[in-house]
Structures are given as structure tokens and as C-alpha cells.
PDB file of N, CA and C in Angstrom:
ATOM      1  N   UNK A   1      96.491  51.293 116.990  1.00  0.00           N
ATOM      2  CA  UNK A   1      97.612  51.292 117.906  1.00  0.00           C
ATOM      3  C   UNK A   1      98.933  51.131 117.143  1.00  0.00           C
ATOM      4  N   UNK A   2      99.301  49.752 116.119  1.00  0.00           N
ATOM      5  CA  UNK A   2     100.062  50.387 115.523  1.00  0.00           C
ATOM      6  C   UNK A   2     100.576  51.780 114.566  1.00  0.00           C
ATOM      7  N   UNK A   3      99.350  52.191 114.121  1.00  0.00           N
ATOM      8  CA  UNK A   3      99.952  53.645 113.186  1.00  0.00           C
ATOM      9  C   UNK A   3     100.138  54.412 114.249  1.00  0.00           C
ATOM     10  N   UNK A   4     100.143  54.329 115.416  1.00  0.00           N
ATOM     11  CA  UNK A   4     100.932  55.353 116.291  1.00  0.00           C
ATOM     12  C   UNK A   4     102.357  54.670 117.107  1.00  0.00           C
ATOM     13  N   UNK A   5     102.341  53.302 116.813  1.00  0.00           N
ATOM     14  CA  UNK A   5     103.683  52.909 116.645  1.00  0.00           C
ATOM     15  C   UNK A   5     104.403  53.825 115.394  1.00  0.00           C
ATOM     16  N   UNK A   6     103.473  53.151 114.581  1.00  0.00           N
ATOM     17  CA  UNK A   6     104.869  53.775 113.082  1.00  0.00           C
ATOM     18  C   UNK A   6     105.618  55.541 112.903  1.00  0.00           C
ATOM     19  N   UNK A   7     104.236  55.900 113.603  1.00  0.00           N
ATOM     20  CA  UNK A   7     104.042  57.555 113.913  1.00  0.00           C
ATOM     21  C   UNK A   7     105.794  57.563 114.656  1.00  0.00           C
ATOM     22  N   UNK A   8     105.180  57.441 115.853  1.00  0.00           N
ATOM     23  CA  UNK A   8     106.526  57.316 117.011  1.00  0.00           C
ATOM     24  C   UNK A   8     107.792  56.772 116.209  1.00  0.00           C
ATOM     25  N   UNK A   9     107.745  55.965 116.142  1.00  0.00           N
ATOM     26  CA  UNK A   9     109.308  55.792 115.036  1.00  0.00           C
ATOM     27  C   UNK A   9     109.860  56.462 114.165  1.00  0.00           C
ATOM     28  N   UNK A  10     108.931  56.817 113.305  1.00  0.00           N
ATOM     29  CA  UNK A  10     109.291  57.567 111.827  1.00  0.00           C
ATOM     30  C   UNK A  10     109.758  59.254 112.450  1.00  0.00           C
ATOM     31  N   UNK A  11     109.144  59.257 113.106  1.00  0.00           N
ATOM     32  CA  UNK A  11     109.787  60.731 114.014  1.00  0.00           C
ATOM     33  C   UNK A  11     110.739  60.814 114.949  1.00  0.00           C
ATOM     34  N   UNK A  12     111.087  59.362 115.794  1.00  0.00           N
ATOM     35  CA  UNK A  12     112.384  59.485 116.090  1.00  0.00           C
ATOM     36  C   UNK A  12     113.671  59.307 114.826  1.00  0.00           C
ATOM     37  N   UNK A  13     113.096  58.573 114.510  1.00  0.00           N
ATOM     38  CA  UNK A  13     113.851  58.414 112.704  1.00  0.00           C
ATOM     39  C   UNK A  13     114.794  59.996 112.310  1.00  0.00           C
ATOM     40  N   UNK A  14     113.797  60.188 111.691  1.00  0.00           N
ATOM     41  CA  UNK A  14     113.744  61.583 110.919  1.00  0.00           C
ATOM     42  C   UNK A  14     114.474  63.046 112.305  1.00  0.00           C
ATOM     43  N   UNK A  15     114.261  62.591 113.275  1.00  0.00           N
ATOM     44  CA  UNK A  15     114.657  63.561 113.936  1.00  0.00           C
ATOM     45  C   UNK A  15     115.856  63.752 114.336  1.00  0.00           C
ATOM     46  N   UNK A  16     116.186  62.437 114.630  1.00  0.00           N
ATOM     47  CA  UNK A  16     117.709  61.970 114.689  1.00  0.00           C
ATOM     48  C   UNK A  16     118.546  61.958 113.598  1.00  0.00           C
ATOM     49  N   UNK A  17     118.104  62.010 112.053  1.00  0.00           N
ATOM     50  CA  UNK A  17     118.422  61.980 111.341  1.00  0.00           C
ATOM     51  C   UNK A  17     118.605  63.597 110.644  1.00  0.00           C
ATOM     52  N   UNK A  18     117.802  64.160 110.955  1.00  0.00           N
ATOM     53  CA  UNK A  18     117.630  65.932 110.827  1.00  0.00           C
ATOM     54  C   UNK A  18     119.085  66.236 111.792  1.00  0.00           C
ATOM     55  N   UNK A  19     119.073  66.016 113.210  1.00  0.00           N
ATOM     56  CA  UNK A  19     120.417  66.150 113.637  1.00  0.00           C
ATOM     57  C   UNK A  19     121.721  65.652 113.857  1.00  0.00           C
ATOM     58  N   UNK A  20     121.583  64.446 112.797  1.00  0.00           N
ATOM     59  CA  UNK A  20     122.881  64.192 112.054  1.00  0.00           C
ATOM     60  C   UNK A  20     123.350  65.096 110.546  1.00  0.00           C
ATOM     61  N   UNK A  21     122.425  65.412 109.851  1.00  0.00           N
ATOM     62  CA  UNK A  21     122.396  65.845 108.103  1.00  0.00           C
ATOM     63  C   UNK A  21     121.709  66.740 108.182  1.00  0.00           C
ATOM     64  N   UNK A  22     121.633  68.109 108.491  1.00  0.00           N
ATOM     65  CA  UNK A  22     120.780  68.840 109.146  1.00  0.00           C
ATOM     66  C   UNK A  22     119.822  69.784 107.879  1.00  0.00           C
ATOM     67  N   UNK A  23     120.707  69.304 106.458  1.00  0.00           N
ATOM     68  CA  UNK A  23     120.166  69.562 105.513  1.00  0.00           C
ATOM     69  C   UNK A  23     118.930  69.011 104.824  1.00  0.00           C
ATOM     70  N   UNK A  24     118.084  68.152 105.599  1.00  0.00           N
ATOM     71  CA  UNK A  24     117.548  66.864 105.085  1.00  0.00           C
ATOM     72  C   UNK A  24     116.198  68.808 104.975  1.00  0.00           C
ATOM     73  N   UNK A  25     115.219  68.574 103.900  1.00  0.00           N
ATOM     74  CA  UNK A  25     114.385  69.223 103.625  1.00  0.00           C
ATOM     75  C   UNK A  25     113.162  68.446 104.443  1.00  0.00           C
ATOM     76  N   UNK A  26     111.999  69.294 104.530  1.00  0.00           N
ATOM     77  CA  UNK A  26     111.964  70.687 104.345  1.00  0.00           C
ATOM     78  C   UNK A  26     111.765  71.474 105.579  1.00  0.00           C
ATOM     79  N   UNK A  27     112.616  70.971 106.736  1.00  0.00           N
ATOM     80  CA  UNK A  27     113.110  71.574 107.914  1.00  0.00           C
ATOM     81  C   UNK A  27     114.005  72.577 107.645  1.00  0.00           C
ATOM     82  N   UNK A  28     115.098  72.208 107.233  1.00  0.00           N
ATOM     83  CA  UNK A  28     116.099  73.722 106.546  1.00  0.00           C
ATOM     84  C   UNK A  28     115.530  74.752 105.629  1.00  0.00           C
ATOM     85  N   UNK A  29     114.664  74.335 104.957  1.00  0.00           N
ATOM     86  CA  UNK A  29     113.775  75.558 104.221  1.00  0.00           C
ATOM     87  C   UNK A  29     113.303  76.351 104.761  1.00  0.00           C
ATOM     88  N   UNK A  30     112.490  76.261 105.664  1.00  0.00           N
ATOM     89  CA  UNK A  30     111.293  76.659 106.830  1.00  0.00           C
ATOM     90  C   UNK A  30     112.589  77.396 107.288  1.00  0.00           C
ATOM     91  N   UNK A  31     113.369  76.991 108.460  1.00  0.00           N
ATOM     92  CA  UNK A  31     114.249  77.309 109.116  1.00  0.00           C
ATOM     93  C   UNK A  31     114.768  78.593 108.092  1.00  0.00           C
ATOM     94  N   UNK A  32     115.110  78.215 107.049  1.00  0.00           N
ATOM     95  CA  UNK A  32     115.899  79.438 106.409  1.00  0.00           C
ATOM     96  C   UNK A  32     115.415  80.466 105.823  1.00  0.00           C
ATOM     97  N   UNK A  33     113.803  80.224 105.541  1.00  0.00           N
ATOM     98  CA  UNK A  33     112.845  81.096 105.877  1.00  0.00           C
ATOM     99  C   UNK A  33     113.033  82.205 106.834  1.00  0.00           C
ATOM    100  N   UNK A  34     112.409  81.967 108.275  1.00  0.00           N
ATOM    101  CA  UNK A  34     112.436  82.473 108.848  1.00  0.00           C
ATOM    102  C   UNK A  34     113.616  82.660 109.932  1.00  0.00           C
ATOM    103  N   UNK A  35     114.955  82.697 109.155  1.00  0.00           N
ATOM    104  CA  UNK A  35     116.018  82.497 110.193  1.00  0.00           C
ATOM    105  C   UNK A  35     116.369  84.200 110.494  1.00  0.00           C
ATOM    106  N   UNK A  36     116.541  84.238 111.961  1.00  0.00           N
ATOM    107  CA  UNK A  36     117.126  85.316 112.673  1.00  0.00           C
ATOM    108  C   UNK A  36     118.761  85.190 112.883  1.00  0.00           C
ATOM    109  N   UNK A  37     118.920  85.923 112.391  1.00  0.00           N
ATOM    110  CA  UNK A  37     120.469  86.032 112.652  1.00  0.00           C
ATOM    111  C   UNK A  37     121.111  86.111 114.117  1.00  0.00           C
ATOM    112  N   UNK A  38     120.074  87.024 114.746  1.00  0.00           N
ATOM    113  CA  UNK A  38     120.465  87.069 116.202  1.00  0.00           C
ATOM    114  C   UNK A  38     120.925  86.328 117.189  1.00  0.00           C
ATOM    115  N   UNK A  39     120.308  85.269 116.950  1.00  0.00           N
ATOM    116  CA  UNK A  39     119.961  84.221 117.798  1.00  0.00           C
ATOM    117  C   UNK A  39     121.103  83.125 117.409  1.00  0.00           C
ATOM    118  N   UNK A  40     121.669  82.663 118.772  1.00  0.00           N
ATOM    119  CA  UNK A  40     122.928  81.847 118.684  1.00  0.00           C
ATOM    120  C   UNK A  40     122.392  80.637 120.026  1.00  0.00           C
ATOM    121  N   UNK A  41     121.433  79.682 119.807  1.00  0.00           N
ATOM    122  CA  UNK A  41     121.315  78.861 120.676  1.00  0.00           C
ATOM    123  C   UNK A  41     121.662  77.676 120.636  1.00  0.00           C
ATOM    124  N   UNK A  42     122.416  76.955 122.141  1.00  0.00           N
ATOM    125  CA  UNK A  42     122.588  75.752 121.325  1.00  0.00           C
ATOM    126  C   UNK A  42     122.005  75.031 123.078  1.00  0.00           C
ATOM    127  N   UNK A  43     121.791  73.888 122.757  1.00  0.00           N
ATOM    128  CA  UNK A  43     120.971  72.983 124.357  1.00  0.00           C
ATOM    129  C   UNK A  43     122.283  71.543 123.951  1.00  0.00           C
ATOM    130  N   UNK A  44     123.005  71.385 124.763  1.00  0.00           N
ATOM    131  CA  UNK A  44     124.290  70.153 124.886  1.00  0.00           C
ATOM    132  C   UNK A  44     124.946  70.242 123.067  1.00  0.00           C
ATOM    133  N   UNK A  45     125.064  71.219 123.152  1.00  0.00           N
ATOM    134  CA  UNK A  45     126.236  70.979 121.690  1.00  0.00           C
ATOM    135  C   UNK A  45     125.425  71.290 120.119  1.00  0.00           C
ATOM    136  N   UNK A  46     124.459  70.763 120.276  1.00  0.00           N
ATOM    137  CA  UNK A  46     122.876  71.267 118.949  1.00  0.00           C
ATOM    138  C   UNK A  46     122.126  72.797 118.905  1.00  0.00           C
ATOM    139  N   UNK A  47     122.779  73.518 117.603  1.00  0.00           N
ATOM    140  CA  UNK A  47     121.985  74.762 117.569  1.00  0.00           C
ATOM    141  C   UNK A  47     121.076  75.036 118.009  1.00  0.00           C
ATOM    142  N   UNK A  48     119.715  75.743 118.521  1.00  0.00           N
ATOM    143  CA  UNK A  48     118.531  75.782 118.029  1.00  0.00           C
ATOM    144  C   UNK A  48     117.957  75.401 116.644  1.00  0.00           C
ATOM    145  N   UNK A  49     118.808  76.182 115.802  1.00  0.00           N
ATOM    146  CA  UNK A  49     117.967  76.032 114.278  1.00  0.00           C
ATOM    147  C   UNK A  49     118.045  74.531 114.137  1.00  0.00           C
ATOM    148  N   UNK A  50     119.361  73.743 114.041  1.00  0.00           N
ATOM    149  CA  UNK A  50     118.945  72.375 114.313  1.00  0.00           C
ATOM    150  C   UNK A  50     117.813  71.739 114.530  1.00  0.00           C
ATOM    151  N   UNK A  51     117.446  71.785 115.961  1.00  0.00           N
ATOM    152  CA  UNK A  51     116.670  71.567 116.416  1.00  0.00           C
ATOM    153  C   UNK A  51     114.889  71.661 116.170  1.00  0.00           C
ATOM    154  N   UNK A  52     115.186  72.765 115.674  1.00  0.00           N
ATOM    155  CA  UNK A  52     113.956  73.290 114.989  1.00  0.00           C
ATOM    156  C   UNK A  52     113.333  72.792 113.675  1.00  0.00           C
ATOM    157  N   UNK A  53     114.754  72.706 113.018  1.00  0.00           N
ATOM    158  CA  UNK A  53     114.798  71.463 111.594  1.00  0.00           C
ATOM    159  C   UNK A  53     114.318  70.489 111.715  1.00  0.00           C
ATOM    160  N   UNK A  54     114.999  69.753 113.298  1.00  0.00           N
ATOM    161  CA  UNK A  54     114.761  68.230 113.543  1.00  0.00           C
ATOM    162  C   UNK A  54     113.656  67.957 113.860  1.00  0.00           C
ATOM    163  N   UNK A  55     112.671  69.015 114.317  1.00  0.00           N
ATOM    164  CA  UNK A  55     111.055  68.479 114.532  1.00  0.00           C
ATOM    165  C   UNK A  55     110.378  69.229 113.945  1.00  0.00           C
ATOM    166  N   UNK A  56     110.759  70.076 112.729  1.00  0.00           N
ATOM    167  CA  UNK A  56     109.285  70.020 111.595  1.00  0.00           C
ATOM    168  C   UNK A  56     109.423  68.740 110.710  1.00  0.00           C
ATOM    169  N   UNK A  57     110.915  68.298 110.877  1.00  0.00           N
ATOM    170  CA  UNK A  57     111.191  67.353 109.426  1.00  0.00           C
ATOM    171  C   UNK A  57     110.723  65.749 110.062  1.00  0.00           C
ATOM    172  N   UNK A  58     110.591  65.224 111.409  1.00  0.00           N
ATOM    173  CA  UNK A  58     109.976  64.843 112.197  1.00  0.00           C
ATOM    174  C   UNK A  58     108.558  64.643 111.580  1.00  0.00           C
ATOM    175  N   UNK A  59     108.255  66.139 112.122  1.00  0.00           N
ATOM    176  CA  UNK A  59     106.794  65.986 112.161  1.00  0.00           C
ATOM    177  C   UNK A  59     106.090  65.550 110.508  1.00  0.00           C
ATOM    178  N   UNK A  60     106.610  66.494 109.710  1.00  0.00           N
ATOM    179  CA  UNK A  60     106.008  66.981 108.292  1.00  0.00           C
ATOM    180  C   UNK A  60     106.214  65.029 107.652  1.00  0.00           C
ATOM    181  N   UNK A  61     107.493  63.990 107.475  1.00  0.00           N
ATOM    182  CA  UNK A  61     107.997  63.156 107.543  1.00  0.00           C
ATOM    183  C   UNK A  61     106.878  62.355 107.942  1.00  0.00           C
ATOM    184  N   UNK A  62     107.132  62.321 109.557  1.00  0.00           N
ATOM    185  CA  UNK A  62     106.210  61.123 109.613  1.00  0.00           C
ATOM    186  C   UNK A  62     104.400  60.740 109.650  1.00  0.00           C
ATOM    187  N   UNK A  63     104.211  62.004 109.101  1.00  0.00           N
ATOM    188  CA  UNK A  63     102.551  62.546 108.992  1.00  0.00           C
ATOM    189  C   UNK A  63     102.090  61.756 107.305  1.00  0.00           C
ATOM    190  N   UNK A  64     103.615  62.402 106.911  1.00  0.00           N
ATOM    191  CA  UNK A  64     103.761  61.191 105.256  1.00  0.00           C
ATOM    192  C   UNK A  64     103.734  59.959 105.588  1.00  0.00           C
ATOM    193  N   UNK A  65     104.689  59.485 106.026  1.00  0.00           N
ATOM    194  CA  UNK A  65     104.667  58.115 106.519  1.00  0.00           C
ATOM    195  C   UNK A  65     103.588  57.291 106.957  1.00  0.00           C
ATOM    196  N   UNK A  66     102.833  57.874 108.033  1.00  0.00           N
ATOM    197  CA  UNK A  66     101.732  57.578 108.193  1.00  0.00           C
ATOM    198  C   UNK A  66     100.500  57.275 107.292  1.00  0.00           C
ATOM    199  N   UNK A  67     100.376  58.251 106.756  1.00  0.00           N
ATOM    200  CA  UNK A  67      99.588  58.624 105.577  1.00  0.00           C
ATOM    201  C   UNK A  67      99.563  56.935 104.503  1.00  0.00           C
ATOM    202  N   UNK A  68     100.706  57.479 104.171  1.00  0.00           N
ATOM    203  CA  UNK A  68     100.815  56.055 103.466  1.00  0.00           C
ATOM    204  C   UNK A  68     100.613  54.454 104.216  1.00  0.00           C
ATOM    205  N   UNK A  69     101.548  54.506 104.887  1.00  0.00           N
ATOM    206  CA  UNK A  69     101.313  53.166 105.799  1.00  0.00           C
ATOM    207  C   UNK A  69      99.417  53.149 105.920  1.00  0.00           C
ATOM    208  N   UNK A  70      98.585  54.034 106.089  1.00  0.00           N
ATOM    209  CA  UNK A  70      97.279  53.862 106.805  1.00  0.00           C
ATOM    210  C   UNK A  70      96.407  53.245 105.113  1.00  0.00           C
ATOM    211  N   UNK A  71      97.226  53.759 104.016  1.00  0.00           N
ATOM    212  CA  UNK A  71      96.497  53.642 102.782  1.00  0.00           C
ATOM    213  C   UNK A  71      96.996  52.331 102.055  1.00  0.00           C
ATOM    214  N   UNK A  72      98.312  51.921 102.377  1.00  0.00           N
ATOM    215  CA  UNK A  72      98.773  50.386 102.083  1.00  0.00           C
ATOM    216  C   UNK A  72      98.578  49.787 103.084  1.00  0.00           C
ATOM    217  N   UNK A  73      97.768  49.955 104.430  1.00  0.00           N
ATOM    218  CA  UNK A  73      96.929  48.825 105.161  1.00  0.00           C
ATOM    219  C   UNK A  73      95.701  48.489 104.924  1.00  0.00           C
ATOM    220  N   UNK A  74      94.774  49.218 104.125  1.00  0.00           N
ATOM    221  CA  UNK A  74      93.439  49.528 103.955  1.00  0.00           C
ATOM    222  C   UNK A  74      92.667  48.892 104.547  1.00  0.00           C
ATOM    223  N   UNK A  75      92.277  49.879 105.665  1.00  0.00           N
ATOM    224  CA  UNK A  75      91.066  49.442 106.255  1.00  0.00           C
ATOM    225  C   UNK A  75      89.787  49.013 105.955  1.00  0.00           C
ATOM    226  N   UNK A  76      89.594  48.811 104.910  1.00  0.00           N
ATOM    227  CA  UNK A  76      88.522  48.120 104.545  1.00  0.00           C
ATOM    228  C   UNK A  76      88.659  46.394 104.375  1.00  0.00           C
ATOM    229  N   UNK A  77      89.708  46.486 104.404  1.00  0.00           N
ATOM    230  CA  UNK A  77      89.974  44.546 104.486  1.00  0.00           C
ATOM    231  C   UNK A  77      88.961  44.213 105.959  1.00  0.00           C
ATOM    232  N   UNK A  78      89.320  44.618 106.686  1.00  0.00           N
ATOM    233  CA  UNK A  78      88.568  44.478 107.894  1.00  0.00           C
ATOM    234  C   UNK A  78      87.218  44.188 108.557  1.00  0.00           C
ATOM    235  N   UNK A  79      86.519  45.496 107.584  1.00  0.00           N
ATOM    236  CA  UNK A  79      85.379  45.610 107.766  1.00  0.00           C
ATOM    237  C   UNK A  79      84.752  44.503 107.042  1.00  0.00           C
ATOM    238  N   UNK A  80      83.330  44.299 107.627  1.00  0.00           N
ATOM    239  CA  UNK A  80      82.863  43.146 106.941  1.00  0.00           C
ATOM    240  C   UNK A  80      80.972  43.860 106.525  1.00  0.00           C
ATOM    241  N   UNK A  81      80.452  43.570 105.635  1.00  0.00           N
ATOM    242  CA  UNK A  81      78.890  44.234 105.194  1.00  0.00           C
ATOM    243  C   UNK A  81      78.031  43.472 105.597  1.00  0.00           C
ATOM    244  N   UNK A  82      77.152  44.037 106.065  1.00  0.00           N
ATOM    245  CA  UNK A  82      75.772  43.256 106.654  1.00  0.00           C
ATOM    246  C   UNK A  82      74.650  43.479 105.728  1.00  0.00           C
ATOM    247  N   UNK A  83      73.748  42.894 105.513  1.00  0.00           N
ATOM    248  CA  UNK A  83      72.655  42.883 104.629  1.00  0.00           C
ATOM    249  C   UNK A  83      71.777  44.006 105.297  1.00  0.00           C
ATOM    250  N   UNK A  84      71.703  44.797 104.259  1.00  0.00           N
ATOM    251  CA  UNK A  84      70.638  45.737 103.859  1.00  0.00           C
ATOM    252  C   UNK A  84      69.516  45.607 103.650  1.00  0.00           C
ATOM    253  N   UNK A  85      68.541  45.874 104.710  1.00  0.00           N
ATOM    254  CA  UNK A  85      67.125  45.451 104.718  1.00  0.00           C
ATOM    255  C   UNK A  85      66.010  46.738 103.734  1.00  0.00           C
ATOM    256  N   UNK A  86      65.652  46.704 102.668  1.00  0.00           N
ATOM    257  CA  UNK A  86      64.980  47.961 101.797  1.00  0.00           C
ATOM    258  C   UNK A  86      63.465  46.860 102.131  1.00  0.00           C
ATOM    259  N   UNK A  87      62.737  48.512 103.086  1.00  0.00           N
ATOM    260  CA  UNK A  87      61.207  47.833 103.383  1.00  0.00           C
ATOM    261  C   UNK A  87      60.631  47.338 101.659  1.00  0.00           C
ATOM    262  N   UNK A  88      59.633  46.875 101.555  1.00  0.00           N
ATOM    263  CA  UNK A  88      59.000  46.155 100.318  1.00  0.00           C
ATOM    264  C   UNK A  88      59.206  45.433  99.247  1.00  0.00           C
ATOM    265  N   UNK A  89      61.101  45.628  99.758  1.00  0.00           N
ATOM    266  CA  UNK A  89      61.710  44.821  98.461  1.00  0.00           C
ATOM    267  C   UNK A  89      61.471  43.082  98.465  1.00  0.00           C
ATOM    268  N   UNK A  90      60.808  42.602  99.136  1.00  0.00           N
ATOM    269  CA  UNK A  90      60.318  41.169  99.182  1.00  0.00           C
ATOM    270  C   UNK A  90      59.139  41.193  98.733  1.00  0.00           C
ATOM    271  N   UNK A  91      58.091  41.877  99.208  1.00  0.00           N
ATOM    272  CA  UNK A  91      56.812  42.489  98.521  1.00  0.00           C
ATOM    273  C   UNK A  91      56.446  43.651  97.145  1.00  0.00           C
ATOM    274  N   UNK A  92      57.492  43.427  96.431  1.00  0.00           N
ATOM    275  CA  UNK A  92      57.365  44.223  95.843  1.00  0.00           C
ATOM    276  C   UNK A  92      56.331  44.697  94.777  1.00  0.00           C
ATOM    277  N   UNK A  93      55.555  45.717  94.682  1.00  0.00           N
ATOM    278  CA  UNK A  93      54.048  46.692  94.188  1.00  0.00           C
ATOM    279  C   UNK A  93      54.226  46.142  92.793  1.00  0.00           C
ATOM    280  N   UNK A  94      55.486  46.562  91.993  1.00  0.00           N
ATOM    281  CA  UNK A  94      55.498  46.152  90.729  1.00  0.00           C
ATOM    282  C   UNK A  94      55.235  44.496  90.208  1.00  0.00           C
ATOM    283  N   UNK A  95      55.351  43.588  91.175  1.00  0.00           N
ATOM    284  CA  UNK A  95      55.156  42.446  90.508  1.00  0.00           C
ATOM    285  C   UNK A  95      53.957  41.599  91.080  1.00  0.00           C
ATOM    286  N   UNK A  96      53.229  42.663  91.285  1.00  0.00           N
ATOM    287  CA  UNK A  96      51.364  42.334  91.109  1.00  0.00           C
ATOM    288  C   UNK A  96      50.527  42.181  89.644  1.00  0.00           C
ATOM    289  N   UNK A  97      50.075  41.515  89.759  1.00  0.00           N
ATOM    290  CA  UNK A  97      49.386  41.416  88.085  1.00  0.00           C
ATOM    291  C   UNK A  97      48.115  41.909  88.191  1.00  0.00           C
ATOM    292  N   UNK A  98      47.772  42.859  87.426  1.00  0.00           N
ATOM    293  CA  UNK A  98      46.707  43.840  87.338  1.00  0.00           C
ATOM    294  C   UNK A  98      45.879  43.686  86.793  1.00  0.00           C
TER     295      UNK A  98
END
């Protein structure tokens, strides 16, 4: 539950931050990739291409973020090992005297 806290943040983060600095990579790459000239959109004052910046760099961003956060929590602190039962290993064939 939290790494989809951190998820949710790091992408409002980054998204808001893509449409302040709209240069932040690698949303403007992509974007300039495949940019159409044609196209002049804007939704309350924000291009499209903006926009488009602001949620791959979002997405791509906080998938990193995540990533890491999930590997500097390590889930294995957590887990705990239970004893391993191997049939005959109490009886074991080899330590019969012949």
C-alpha cells in the first residue's frame, strides 16, 4: 500500500514538474520524436505536447522511483523461514553400521 503511495506522488511530482520545465527528459525526447507540426493544442493555457511530456515523464520517473524505493525496502526483512522437513534426514541410511 505504501509503494502505491510513493507511485502516486512521484507522478504528481514529476508531472507538475514536466509542466513547469517542460524540458525535464525523457518526455521532450519522445515528444520530439514523434512531434507533428500540425497540431496546435492547448486544454486551459498547456500545449498538448506539454502535456504529453508531463505523463510519460510521470510515468517513465515514477516506475524508477518505485523500483528503487521497493529494492531499498527489501522485502525480505519481513519474511521469516520455517524449518524444512527432508523425509529420512533424522533416520538417516548412511549412518547404519554394516
Amino acid at each position: 500500500m505504501l509503494g502505491l503511495l510513493v507511485l502516486v506522488a512521484s507522478f504528481l511530482f514529476f508531472f507538475i514538474s514536466t509542466i513547469v520545465f517542460p524540458s525535464i527528459p525523457p518526455g521532450q525526447i519522445v515528444v520530439d520524436f514523434f512531434r507533428n507540426s500540425e497540431t496546435n493544442y492547448t486544454i486551459n493555457g498547456v500545449s498538448g505536447e506539454s502535456l504529453v511530456s508531463a505523463i510519460i515523464n510521470g510515468l517513465v520517473w515514477s516506475v524508477i522511483i518505485l523500483i528503487i524505493y521497493s529494492y531499498l525496502r527489501d522485502p525480505k526483512k519481513d519474511k521469516t523461514s520455517l524449518p524444512v522437513w527432508v523425509p529420512g534426514y533424522a533416520k538417516s541410511h548412511n549412518s547404519k553400521k554394516r
